[in-house]
Protein backbone atom coordinates (compact mmCIF):
# COMPACT_ATOMS: atom_id res chain seq x y z
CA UNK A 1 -25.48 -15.37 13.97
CA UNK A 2 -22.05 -14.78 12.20
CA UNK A 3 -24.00 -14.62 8.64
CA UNK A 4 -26.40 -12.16 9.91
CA UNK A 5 -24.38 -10.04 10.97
CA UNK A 6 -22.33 -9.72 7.12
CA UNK A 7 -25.35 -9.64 5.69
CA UNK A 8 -26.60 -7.09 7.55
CA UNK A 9 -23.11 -5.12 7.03
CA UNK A 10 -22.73 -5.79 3.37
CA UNK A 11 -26.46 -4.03 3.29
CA UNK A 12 -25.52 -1.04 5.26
CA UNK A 13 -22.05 -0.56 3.24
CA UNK A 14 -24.29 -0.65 0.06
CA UNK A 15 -26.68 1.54 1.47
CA UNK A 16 -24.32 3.51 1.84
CA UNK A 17 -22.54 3.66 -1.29
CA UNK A 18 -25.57 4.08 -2.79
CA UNK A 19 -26.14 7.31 -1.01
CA UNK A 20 -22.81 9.00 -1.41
CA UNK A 21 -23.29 8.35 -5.07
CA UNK A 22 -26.37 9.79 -4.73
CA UNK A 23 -24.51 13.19 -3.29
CA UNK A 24 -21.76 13.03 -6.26
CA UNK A 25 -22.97 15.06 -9.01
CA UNK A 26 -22.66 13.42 -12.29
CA UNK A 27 -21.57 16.61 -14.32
CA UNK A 28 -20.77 20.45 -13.68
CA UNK A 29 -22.51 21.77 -10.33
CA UNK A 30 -25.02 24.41 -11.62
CA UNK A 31 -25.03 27.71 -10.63
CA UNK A 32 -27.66 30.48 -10.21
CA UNK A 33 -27.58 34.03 -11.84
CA UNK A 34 -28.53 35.58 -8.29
CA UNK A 35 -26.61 38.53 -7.81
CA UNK A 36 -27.24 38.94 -4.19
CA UNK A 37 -23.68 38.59 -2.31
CA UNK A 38 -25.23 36.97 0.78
CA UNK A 39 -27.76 34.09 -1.26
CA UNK A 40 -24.13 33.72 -3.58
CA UNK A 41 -22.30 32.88 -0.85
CA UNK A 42 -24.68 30.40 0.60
CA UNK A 43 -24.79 28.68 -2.36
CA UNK A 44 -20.91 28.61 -3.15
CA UNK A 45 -20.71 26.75 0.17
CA UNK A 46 -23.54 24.47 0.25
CA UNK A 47 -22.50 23.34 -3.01
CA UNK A 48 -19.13 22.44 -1.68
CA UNK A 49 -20.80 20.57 1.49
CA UNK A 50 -22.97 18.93 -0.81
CA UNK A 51 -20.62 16.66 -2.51
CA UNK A 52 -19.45 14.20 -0.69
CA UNK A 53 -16.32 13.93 -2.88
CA UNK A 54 -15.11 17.42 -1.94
CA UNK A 55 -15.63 16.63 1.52
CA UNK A 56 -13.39 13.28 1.23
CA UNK A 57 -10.66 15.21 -0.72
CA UNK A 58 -10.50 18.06 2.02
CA UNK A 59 -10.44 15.08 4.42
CA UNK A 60 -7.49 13.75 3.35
CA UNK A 61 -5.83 17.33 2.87
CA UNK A 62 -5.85 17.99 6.44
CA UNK A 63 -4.96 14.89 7.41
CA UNK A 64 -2.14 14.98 5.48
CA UNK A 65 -1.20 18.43 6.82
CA UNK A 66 -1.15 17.76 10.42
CA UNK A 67 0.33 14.44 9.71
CA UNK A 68 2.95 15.75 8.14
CA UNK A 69 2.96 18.39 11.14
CA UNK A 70 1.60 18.44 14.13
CA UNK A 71 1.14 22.40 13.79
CA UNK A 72 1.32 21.59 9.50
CA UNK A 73 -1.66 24.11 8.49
CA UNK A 74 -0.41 27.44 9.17
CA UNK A 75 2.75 26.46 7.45
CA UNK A 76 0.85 25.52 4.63
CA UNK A 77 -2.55 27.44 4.50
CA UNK A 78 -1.45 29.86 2.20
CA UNK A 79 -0.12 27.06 -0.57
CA UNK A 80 -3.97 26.33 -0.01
CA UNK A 81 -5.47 29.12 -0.58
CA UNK A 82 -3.46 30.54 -3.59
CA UNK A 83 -3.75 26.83 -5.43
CA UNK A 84 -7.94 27.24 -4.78
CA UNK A 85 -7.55 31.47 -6.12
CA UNK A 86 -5.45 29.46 -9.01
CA UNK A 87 -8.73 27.44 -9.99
CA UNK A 88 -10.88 30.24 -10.13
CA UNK A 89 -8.70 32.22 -13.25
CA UNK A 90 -8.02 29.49 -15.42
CA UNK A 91 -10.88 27.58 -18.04
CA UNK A 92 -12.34 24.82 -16.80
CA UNK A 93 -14.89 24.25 -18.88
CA UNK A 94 -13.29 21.54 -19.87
CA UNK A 95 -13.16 19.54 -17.16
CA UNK A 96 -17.05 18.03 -17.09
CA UNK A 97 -16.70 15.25 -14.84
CA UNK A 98 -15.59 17.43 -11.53
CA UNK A 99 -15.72 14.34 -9.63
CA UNK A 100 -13.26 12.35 -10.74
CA UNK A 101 -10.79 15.54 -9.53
CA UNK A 102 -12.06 15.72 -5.91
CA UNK A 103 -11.78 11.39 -6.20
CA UNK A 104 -8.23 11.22 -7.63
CA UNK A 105 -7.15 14.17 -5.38
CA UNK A 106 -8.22 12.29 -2.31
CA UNK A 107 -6.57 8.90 -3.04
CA UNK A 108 -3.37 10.66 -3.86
CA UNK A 109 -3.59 13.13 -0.61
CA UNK A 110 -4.55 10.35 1.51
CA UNK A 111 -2.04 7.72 0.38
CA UNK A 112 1.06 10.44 1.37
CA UNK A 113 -1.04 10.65 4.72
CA UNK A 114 -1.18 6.87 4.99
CA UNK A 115 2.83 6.64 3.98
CA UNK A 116 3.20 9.94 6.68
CA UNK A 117 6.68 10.58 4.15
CA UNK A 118 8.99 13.05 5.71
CA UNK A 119 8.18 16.09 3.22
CA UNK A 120 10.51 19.26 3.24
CA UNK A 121 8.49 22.39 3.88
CA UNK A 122 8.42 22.83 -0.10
CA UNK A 123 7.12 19.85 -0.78
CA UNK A 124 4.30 20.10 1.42
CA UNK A 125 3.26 23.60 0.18
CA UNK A 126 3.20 22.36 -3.73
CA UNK A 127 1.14 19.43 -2.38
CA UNK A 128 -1.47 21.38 -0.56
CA UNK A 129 -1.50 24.41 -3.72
CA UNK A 130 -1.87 21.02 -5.95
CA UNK A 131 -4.79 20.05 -3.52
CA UNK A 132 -6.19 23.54 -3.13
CA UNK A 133 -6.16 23.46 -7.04
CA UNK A 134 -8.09 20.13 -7.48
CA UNK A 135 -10.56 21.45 -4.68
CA UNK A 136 -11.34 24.31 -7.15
CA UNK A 137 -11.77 21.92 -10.37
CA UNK A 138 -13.73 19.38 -8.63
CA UNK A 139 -16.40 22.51 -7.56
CA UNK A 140 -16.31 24.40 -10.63
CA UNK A 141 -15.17 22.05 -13.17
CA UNK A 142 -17.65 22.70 -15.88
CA UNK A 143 -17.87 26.25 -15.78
CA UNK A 144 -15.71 29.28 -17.61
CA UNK A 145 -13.87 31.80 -15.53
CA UNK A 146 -15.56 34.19 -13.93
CA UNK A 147 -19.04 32.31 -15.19
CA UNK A 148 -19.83 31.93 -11.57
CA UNK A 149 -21.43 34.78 -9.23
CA UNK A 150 -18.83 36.74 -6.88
CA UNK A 151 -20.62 35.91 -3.76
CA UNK A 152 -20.38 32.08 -4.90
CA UNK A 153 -16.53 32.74 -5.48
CA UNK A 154 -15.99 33.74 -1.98
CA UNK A 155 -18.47 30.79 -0.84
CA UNK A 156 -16.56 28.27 -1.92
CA UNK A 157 -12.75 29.84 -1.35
CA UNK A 158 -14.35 30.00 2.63
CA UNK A 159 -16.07 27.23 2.51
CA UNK A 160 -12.88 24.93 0.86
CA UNK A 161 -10.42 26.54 3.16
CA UNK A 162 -12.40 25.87 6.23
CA UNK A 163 -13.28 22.15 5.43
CA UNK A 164 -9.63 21.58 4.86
CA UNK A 165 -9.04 23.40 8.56
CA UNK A 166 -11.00 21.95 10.10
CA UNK A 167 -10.34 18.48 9.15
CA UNK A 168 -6.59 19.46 10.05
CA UNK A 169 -7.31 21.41 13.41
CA UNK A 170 -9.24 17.78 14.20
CA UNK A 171 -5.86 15.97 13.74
CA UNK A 172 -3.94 18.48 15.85
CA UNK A 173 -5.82 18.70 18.93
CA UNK A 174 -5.73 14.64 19.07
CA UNK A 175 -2.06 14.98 18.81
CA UNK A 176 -1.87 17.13 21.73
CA UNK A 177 -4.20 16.08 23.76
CA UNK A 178 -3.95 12.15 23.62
CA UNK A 179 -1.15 9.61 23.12
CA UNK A 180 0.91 10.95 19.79
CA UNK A 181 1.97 7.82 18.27
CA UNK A 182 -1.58 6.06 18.90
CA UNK A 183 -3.15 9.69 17.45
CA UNK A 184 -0.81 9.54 14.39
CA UNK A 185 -1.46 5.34 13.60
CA UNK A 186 -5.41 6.38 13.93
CA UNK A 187 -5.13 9.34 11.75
CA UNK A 188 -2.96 7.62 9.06
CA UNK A 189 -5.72 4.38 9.07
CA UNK A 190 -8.35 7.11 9.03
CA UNK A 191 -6.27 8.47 5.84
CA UNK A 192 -6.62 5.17 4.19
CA UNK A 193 -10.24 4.36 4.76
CA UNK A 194 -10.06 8.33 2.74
CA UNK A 195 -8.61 6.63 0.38
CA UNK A 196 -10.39 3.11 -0.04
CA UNK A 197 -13.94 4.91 -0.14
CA UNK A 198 -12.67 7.36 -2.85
CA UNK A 199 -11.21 4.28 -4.83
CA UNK A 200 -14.75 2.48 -4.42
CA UNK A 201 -17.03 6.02 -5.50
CA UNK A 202 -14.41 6.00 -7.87
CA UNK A 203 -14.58 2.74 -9.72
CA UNK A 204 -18.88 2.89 -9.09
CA UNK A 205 -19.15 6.46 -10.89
CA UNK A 206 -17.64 4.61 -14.07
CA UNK A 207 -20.88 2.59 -14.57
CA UNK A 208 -22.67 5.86 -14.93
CA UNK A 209 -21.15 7.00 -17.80
């Protein structure tokens, strides 16, 4: 029974993998020309719910941020916000694997969840504007400043600053509404799972390239 039952896992985990690679886009996301605000914005944000990279890396950032605090994101939100406004002014063109940002940025965000280090407020913001700036390259990586439709800008500054909310506003209401010290040991092995997926789509993406 045992061996049926690791089979049957080992074929869901690779099912699995398979599919997330599936949602990780090998090179720059593309963009439409559409100049419509509305049908921009729609597509900023689907292309940031679309990846399951970005969704892993703002994961980990708001795990981190309510680990760190239990009421961490409005201390930090705007560290956030201005690292993701960063992104969007300076060339990326370069950076044609976007992936491998939103990857390393989730390993690295969700190994200081895992270690739950006690940060000074300083620290913490330069973390999250250092997240909020990988968020940016791993969407638009690819693509020249200001290459992208204004309704897809806002799209994906909502869209970035919500999934990293959320995930954050998750960790906070299990803090105060359950047993803290069981909340925080879940949270931080939730932050390493973050982190052991990432390192997995990480080390699989190689073979595609």
């Amino acid at each position: 029974m045992r061996p049926a039952i690791q089979r049957r896992s080992a074929a869901a985990l690779s099912a699995a993998i398979a599919l997330a690679l599936t949602a990780i886009p090998a090179a720059a996301h593309d963009f439409g020309r559409n100049s419509d605000l509305y049908a921009g914005f729609v597509e900023g944000g689907g292309v940031v719910l679309s990846d399951i990279a970005l969704l892993l890396a703002m994961a980990a950032a708001g795990c981190l941020a309510s680990i760190w605090d239990r009421e961490g994101m409005p201390k930090i939100w705007l560290a956030l916000a201005a690292g993701i406004l960063a992104g969007f002014v300076i060339p990326l063109a370069l950076f044609t694997l976007p992936a491998l940002a939103s990857l390393g940025a989730t390993i690295l965000l969700g190994l200081l969840a895992a270690a739950a280090p006690p940060l000074p407020l300083s620290a913490a913001r330069a973390i999250l504007f250092i997240a909020g700036l990988a968020l940016t390259v791993g969407t638009l990586g690819g693509h020249e400043a200001g290459s992208v439709p204004i309704g897809a800008y806002i799209g994906i500054f909502f869209t970035l600053n919500a999934g990293v909310a959320v995930a954050a506003a998750l960790v906070t209401l299990a803090r105060r509404h359950f047993n803290e010290r069981v909340t925080l040991i879940a949270a931080r092995a939730l932050s390493s799972w973050l982190v052991a997926i990432a390192v997995m789509l990480l080390a699989l993406e190689q073979f595609r390239f």
